[in-house]
Protein backbone atom coordinates (compact mmCIF):
# COMPACT_ATOMS: atom_id res chain seq x y z
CA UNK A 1 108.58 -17.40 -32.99
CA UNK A 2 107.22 -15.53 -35.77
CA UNK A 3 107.94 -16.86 -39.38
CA UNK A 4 110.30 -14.23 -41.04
CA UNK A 5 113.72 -13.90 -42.29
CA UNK A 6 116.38 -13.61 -39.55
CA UNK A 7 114.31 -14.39 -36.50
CA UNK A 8 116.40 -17.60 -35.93
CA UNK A 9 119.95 -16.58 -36.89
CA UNK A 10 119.05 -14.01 -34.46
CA UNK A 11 118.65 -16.56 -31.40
CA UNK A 12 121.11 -18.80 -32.21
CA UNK A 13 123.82 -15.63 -32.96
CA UNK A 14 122.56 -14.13 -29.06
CA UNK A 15 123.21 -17.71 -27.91
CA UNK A 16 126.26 -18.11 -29.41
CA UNK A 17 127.87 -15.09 -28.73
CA UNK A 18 127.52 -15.74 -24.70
CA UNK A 19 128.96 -19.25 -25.45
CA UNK A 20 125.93 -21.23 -25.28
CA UNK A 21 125.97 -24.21 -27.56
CA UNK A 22 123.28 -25.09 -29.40
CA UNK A 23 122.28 -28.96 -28.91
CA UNK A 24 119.26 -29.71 -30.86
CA UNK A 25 116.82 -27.42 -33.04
CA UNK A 26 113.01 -28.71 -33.31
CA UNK A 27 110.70 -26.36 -35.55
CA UNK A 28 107.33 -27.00 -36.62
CA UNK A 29 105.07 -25.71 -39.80
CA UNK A 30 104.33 -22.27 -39.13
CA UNK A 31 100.30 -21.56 -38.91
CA UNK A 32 99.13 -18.64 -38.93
CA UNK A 33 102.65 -17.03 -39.16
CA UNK A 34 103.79 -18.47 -35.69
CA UNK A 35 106.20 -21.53 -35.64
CA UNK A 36 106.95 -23.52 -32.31
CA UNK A 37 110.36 -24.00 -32.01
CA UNK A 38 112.21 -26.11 -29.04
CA UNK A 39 115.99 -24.97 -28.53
CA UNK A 40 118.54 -27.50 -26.49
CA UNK A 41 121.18 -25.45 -25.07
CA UNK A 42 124.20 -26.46 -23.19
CA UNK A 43 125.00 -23.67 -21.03
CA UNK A 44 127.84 -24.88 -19.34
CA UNK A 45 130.10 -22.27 -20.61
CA UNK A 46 127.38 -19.09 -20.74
CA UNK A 47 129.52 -15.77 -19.98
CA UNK A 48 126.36 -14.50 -18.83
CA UNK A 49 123.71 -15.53 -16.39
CA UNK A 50 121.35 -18.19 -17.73
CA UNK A 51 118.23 -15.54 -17.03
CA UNK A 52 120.31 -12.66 -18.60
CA UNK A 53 120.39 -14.85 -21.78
CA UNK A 54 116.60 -15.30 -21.19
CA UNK A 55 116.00 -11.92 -21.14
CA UNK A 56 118.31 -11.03 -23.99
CA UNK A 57 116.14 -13.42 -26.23
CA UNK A 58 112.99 -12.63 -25.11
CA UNK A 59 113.82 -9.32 -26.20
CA UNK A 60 114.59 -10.32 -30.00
CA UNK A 61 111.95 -9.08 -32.77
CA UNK A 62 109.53 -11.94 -33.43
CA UNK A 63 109.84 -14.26 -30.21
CA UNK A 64 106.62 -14.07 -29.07
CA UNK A 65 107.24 -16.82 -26.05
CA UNK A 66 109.75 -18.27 -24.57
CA UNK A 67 109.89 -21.16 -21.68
CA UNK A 68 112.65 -23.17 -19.89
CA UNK A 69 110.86 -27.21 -20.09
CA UNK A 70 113.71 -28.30 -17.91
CA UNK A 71 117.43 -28.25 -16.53
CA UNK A 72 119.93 -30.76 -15.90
């Protein structure tokens, strides 16, 4: 995700508000104004579809990628 103000809390608020529950955050140092960040979600309890979520997020301002590395 790109490194500016908000980009985040803007994840984390789209994930919470479909009651996803944020398990673990992992960022790197951002080079060249892109930091890699790996986001553990529980999604028992999503109100939406898991690939409406997806799609919601992809759709945020300064994610530039985004990739599912595995469900349970």
């Amino acid at each position: 995700m790109e490194h500016k103000s908000g980009v985040l809390s803007r994840v984390l608020n789209t994930v919470a508000g479909d009651s996803g529950s944020i398990m673990t955050i992992n960022q790197g140092i951002p080079l060249q104004g892109v930091a890699n960040t790996t986001i553990s979600i529980e999604t028992k309890e999503l109100t939406i579809d898991l690939e409406a979520l997806l799609d919601k997020l992809r759709m945020i301002d300064g994610v530039k990628r985004l990739e599912v590395l595995g469900q349970v």
